[in-house]
Each structure stands twice: as structure tokens, then as C-alpha cells.
PDB file of N, CA and C in Angstrom:
ATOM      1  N   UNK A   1      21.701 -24.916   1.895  1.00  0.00           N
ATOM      2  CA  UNK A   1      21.761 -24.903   0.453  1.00  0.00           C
ATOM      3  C   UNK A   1      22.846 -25.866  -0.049  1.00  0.00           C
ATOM      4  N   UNK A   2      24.293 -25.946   0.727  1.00  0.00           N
ATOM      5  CA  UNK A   2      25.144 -26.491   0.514  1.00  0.00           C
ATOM      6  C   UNK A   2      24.552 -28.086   0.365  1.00  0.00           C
ATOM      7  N   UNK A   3      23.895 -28.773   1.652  1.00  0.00           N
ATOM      8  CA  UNK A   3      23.460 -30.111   1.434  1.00  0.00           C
ATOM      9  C   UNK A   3      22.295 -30.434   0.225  1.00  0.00           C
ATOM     10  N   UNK A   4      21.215 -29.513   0.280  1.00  0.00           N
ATOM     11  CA  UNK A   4      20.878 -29.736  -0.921  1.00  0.00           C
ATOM     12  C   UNK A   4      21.114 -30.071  -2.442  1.00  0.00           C
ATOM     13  N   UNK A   5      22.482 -29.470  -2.297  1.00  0.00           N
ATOM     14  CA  UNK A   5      23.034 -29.537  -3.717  1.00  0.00           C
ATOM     15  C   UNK A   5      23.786 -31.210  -3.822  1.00  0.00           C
ATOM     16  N   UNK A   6      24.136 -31.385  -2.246  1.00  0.00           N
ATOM     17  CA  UNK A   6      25.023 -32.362  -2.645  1.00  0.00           C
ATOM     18  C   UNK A   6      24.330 -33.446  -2.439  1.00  0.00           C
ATOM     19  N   UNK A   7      22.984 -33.473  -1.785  1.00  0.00           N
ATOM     20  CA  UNK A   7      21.858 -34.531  -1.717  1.00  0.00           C
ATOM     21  C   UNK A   7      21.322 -34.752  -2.799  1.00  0.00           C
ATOM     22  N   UNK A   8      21.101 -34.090  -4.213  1.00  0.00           N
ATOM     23  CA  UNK A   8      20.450 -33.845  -5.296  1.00  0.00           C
ATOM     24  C   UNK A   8      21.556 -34.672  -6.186  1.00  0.00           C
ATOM     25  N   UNK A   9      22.776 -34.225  -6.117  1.00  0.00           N
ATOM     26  CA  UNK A   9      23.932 -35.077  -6.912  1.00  0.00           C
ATOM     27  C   UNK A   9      24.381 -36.379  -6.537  1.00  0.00           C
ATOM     28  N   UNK A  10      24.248 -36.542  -5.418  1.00  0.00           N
ATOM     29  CA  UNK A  10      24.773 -37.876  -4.739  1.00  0.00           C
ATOM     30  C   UNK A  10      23.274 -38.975  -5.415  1.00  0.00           C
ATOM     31  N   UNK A  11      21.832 -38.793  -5.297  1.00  0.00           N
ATOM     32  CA  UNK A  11      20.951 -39.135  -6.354  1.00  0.00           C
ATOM     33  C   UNK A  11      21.042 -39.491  -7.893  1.00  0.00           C
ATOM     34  N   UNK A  12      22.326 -38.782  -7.971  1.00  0.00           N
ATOM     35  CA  UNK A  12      22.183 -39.088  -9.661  1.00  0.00           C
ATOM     36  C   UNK A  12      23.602 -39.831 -10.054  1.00  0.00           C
ATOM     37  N   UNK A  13      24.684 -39.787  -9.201  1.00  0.00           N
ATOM     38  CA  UNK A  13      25.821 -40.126  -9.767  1.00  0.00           C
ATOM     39  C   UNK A  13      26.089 -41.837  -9.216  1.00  0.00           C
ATOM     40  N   UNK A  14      26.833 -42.867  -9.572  1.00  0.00           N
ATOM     41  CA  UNK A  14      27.614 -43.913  -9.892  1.00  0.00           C
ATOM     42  C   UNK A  14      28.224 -44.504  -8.088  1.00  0.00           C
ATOM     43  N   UNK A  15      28.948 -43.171  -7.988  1.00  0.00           N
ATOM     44  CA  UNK A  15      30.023 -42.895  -6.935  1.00  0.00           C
ATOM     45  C   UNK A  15      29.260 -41.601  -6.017  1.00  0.00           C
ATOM     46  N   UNK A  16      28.150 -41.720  -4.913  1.00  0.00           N
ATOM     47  CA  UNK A  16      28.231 -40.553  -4.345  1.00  0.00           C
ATOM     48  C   UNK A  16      29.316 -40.363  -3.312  1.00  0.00           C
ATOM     49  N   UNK A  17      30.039 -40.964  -2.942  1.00  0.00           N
ATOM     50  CA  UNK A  17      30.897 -40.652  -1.841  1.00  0.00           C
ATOM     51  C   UNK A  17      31.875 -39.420  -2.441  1.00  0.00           C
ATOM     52  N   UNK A  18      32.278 -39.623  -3.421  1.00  0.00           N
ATOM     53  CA  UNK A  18      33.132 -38.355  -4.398  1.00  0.00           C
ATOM     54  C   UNK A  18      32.472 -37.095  -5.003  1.00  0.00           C
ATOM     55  N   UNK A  19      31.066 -36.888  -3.859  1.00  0.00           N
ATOM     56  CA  UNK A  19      30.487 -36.242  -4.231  1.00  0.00           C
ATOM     57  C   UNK A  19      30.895 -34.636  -3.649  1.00  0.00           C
ATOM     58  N   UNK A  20      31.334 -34.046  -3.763  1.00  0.00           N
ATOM     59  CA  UNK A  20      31.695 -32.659  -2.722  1.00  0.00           C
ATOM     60  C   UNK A  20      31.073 -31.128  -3.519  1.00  0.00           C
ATOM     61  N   UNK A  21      30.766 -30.354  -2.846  1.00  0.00           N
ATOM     62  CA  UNK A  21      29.896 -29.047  -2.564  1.00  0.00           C
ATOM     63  C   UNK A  21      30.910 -28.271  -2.118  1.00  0.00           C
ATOM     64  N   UNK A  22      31.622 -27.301  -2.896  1.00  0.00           N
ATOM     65  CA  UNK A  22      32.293 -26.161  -2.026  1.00  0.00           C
ATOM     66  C   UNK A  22      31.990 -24.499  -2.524  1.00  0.00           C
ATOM     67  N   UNK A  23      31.668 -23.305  -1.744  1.00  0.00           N
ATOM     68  CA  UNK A  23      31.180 -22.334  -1.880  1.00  0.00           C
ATOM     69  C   UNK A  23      32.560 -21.377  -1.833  1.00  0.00           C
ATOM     70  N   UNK A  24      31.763 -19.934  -3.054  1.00  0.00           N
ATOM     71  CA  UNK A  24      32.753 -19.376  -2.318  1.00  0.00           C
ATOM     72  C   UNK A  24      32.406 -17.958  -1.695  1.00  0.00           C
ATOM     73  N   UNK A  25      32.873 -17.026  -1.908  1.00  0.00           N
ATOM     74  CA  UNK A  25      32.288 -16.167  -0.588  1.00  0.00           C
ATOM     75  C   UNK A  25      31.460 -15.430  -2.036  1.00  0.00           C
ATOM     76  N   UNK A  26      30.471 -14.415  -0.926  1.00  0.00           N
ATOM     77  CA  UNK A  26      29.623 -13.719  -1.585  1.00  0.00           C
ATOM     78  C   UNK A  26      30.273 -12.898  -2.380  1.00  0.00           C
ATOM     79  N   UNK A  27      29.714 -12.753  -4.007  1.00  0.00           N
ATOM     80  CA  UNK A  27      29.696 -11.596  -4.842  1.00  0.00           C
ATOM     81  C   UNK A  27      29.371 -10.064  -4.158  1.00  0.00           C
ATOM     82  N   UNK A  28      30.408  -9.222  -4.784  1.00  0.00           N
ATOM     83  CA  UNK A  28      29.332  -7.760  -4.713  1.00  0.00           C
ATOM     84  C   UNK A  28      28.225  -7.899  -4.798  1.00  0.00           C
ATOM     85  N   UNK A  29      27.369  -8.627  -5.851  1.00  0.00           N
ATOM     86  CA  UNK A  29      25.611  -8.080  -6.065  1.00  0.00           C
ATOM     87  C   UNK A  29      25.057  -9.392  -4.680  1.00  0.00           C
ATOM     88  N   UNK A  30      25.608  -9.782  -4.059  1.00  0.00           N
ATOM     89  CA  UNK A  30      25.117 -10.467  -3.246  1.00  0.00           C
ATOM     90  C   UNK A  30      24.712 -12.551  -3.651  1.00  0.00           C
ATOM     91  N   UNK A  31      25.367 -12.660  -4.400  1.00  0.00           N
ATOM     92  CA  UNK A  31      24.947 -14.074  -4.737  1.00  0.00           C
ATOM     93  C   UNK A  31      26.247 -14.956  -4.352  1.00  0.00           C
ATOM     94  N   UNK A  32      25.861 -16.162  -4.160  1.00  0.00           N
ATOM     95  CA  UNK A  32      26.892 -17.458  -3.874  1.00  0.00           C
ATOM     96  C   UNK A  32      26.927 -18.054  -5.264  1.00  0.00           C
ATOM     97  N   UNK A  33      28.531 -18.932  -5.430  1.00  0.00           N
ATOM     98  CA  UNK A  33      28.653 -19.593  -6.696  1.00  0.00           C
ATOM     99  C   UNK A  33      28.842 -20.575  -5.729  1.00  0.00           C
ATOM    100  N   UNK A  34      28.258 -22.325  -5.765  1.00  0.00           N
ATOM    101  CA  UNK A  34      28.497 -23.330  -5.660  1.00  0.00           C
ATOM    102  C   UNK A  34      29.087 -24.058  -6.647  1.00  0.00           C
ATOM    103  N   UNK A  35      29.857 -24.702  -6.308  1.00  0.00           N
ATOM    104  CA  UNK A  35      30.927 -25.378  -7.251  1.00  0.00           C
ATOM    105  C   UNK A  35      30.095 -26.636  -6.375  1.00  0.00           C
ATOM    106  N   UNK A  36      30.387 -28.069  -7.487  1.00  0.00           N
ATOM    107  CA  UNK A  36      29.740 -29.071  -7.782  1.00  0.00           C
ATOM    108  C   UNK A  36      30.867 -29.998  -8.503  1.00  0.00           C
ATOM    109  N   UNK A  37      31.911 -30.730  -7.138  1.00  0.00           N
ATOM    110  CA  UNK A  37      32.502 -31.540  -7.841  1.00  0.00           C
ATOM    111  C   UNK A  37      32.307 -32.988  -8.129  1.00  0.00           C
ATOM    112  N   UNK A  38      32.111 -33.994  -8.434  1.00  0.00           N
ATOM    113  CA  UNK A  38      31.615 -35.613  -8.926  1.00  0.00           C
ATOM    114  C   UNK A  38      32.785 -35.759  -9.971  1.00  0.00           C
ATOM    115  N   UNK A  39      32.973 -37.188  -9.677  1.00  0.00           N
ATOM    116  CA  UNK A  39      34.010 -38.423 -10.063  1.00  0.00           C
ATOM    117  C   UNK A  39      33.928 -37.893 -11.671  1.00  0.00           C
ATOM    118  N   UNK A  40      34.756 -38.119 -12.214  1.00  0.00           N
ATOM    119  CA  UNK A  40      35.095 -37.845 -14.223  1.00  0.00           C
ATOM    120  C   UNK A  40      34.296 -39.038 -14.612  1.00  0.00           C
ATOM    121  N   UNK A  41      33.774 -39.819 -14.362  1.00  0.00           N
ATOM    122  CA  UNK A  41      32.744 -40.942 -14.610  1.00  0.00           C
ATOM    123  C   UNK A  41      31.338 -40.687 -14.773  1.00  0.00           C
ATOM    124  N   UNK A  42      30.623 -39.810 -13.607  1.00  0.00           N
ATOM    125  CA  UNK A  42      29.707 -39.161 -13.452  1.00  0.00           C
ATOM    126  C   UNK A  42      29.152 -37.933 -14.031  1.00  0.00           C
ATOM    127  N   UNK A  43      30.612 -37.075 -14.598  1.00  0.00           N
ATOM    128  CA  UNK A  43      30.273 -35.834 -15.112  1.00  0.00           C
ATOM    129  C   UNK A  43      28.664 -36.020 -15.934  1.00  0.00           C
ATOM    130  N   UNK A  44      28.674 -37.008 -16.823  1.00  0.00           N
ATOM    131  CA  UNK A  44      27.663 -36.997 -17.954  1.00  0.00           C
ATOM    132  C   UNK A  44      26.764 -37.240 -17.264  1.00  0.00           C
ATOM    133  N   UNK A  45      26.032 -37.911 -16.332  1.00  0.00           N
ATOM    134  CA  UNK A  45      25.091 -38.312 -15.441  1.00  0.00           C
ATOM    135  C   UNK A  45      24.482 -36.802 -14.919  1.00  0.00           C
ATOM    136  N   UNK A  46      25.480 -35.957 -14.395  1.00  0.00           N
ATOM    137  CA  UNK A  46      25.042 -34.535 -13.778  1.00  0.00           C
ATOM    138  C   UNK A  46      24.735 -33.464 -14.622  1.00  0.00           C
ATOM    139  N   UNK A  47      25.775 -33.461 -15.795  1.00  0.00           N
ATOM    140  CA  UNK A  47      25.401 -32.500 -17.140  1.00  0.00           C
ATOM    141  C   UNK A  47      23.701 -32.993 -17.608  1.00  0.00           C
ATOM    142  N   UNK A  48      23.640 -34.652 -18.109  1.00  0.00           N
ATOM    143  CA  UNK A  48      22.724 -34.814 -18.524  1.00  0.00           C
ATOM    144  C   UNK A  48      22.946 -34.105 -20.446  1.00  0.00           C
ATOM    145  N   UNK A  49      21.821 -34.744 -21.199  1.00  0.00           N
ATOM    146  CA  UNK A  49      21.554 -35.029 -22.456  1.00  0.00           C
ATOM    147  C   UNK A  49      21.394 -33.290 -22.728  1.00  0.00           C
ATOM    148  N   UNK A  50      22.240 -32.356 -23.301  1.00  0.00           N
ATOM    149  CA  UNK A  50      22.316 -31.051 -23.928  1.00  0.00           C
ATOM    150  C   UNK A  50      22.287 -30.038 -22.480  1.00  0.00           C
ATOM    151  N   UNK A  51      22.596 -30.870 -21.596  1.00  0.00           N
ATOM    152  CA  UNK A  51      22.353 -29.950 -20.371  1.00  0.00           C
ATOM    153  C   UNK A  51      21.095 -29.830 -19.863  1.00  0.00           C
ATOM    154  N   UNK A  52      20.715 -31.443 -20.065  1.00  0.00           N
ATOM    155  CA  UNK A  52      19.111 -30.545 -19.424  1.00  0.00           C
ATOM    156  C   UNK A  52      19.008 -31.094 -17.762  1.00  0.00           C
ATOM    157  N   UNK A  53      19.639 -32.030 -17.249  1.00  0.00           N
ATOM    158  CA  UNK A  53      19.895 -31.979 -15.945  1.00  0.00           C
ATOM    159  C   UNK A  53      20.530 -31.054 -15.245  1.00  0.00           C
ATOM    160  N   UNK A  54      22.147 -30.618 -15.621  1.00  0.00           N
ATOM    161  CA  UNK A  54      22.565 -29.310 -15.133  1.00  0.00           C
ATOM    162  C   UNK A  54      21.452 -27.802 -14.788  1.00  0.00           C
ATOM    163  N   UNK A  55      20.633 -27.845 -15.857  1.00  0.00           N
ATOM    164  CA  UNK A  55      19.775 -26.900 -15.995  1.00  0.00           C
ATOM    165  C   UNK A  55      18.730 -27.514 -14.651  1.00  0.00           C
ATOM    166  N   UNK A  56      18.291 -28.072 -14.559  1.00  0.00           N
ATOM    167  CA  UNK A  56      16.490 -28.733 -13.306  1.00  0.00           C
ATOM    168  C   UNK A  56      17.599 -28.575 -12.140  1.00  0.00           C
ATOM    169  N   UNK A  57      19.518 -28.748 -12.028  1.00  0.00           N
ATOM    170  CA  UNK A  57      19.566 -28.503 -10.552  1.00  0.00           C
ATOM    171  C   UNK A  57      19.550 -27.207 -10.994  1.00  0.00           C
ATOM    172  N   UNK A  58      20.345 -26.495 -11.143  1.00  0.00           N
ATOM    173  CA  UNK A  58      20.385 -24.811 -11.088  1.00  0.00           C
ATOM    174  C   UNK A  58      18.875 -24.517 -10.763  1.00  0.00           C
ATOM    175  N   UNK A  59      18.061 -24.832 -11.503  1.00  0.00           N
ATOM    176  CA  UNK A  59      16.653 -24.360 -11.507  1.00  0.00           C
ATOM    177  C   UNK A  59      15.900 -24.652  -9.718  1.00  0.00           C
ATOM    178  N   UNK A  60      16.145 -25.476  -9.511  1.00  0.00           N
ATOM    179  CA  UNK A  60      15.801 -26.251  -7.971  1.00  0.00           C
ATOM    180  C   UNK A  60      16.610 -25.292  -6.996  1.00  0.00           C
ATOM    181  N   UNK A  61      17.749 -25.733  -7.217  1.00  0.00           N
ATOM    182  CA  UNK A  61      18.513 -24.523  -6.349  1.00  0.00           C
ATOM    183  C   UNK A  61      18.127 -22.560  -6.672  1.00  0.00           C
ATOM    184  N   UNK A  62      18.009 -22.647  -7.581  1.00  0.00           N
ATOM    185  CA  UNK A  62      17.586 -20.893  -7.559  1.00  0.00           C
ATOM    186  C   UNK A  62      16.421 -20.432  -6.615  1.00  0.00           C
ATOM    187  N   UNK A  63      15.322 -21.756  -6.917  1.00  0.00           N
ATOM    188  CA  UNK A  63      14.151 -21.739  -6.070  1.00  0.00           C
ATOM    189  C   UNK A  63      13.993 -21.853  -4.622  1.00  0.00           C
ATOM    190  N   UNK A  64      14.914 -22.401  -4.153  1.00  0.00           N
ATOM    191  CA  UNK A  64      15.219 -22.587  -2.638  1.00  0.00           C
ATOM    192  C   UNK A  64      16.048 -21.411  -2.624  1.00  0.00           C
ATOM    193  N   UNK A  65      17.080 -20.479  -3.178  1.00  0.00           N
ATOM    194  CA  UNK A  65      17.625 -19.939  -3.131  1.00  0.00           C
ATOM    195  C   UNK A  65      16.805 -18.796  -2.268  1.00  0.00           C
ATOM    196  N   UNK A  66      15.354 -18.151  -3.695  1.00  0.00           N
ATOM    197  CA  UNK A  66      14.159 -17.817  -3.335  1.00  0.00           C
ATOM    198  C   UNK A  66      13.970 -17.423  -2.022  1.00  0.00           C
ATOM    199  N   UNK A  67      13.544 -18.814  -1.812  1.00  0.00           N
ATOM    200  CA  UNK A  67      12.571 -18.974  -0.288  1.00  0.00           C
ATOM    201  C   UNK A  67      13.287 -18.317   1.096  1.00  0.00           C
ATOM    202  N   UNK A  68      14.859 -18.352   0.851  1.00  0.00           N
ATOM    203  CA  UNK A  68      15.845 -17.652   1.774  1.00  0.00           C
ATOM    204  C   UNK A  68      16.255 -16.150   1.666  1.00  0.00           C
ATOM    205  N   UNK A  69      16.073 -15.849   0.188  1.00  0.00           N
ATOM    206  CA  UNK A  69      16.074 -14.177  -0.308  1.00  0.00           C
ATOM    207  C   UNK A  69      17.669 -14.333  -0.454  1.00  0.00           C
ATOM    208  N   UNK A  70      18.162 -15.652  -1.102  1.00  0.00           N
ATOM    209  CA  UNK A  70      19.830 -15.239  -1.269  1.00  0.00           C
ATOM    210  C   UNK A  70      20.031 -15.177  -3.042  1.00  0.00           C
ATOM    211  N   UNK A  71      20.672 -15.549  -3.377  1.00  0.00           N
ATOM    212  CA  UNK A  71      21.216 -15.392  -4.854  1.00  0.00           C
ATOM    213  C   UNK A  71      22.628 -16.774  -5.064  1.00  0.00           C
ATOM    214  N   UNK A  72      22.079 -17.177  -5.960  1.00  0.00           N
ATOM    215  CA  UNK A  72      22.948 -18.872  -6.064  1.00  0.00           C
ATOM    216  C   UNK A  72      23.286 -18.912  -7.221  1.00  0.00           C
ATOM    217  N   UNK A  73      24.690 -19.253  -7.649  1.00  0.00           N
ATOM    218  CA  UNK A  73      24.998 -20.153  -8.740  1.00  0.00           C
ATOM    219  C   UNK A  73      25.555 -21.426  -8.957  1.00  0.00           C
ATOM    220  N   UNK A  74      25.392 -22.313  -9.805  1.00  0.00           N
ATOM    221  CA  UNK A  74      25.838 -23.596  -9.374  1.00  0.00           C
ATOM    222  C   UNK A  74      27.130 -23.372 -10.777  1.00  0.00           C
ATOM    223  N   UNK A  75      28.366 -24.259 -10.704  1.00  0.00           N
ATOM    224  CA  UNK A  75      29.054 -24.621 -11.506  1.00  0.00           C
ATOM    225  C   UNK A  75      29.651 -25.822 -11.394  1.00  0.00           C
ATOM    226  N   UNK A  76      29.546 -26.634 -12.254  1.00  0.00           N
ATOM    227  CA  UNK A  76      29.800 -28.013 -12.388  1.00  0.00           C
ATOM    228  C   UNK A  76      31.206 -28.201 -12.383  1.00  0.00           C
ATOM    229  N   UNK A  77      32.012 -28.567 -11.869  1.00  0.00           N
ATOM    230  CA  UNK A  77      33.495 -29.096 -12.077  1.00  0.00           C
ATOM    231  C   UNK A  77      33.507 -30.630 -12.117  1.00  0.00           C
TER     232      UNK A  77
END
């Protein structure tokens, strides 16, 4: 899940090398928060126009999330 996220961002940003993925441990109800860090250059590239890119990864990732039976959140830093 971790590479996915950061294969999906490294696609969209300027600079993928400053691209980094870090998790942190599971919630009580059972879900992961992925944090999603990219260069201060890129932020707008990953947010996207009212959030509608932020929104298609979360959405992509929930779905693979799915297919494993885990629980995911993404947060953009």
C-alpha cells in the first residue's frame, strides 16, 4: 500500500525523488493513516484544483485498501 501511494505521487509531482510515504501504527478501529510528504512546489500538483486530485488518490487507495480487508487514510503534508 505504502508503494502505491508513493508510485501514484511520484506520477504527478515536479521532483519525485522528495517524494516520501510514512505510516503510522494502526488505529483502535483498525485503519492506517498514510502521511504523503512532496516538495512545497508540488503541494498544488497533489491537492489538485478544489481537491479533486487529493480526493481520486484517497479514493484509489481506499479501493486497494478493499481488496486487502484493511482500512486507510491518506494525509497530505
Amino acid at each position: 500500500m505504502q508503494e502505491l501511494l508513493k508510485i501514484i505521487a511520484q506520477g504527478l509531482v515536479e521532483k519525485p525523488e522528495e517524494v516520501s510515504v510514512t505510516l503510522d501504527e494502526p488505529k483502535e478501529d483498525g485503519s492506517v493513516v498514510y502521511h504523503l510528504h512532496v516538495a512545497e512546489e508540488d503541494m498544488g500538483r497533489v491537492i489538485g484544483k478544489q481537491g479533486r486530485i487529493a480526493k481520486a488518490i484517497r479514493v484509489v487507495m481506499r479501493a486497494a485498501a478493499t481488496r486487502s480487508s484493511e482500512k486507510v487514510v491518506v494525509e497530505i503534508d
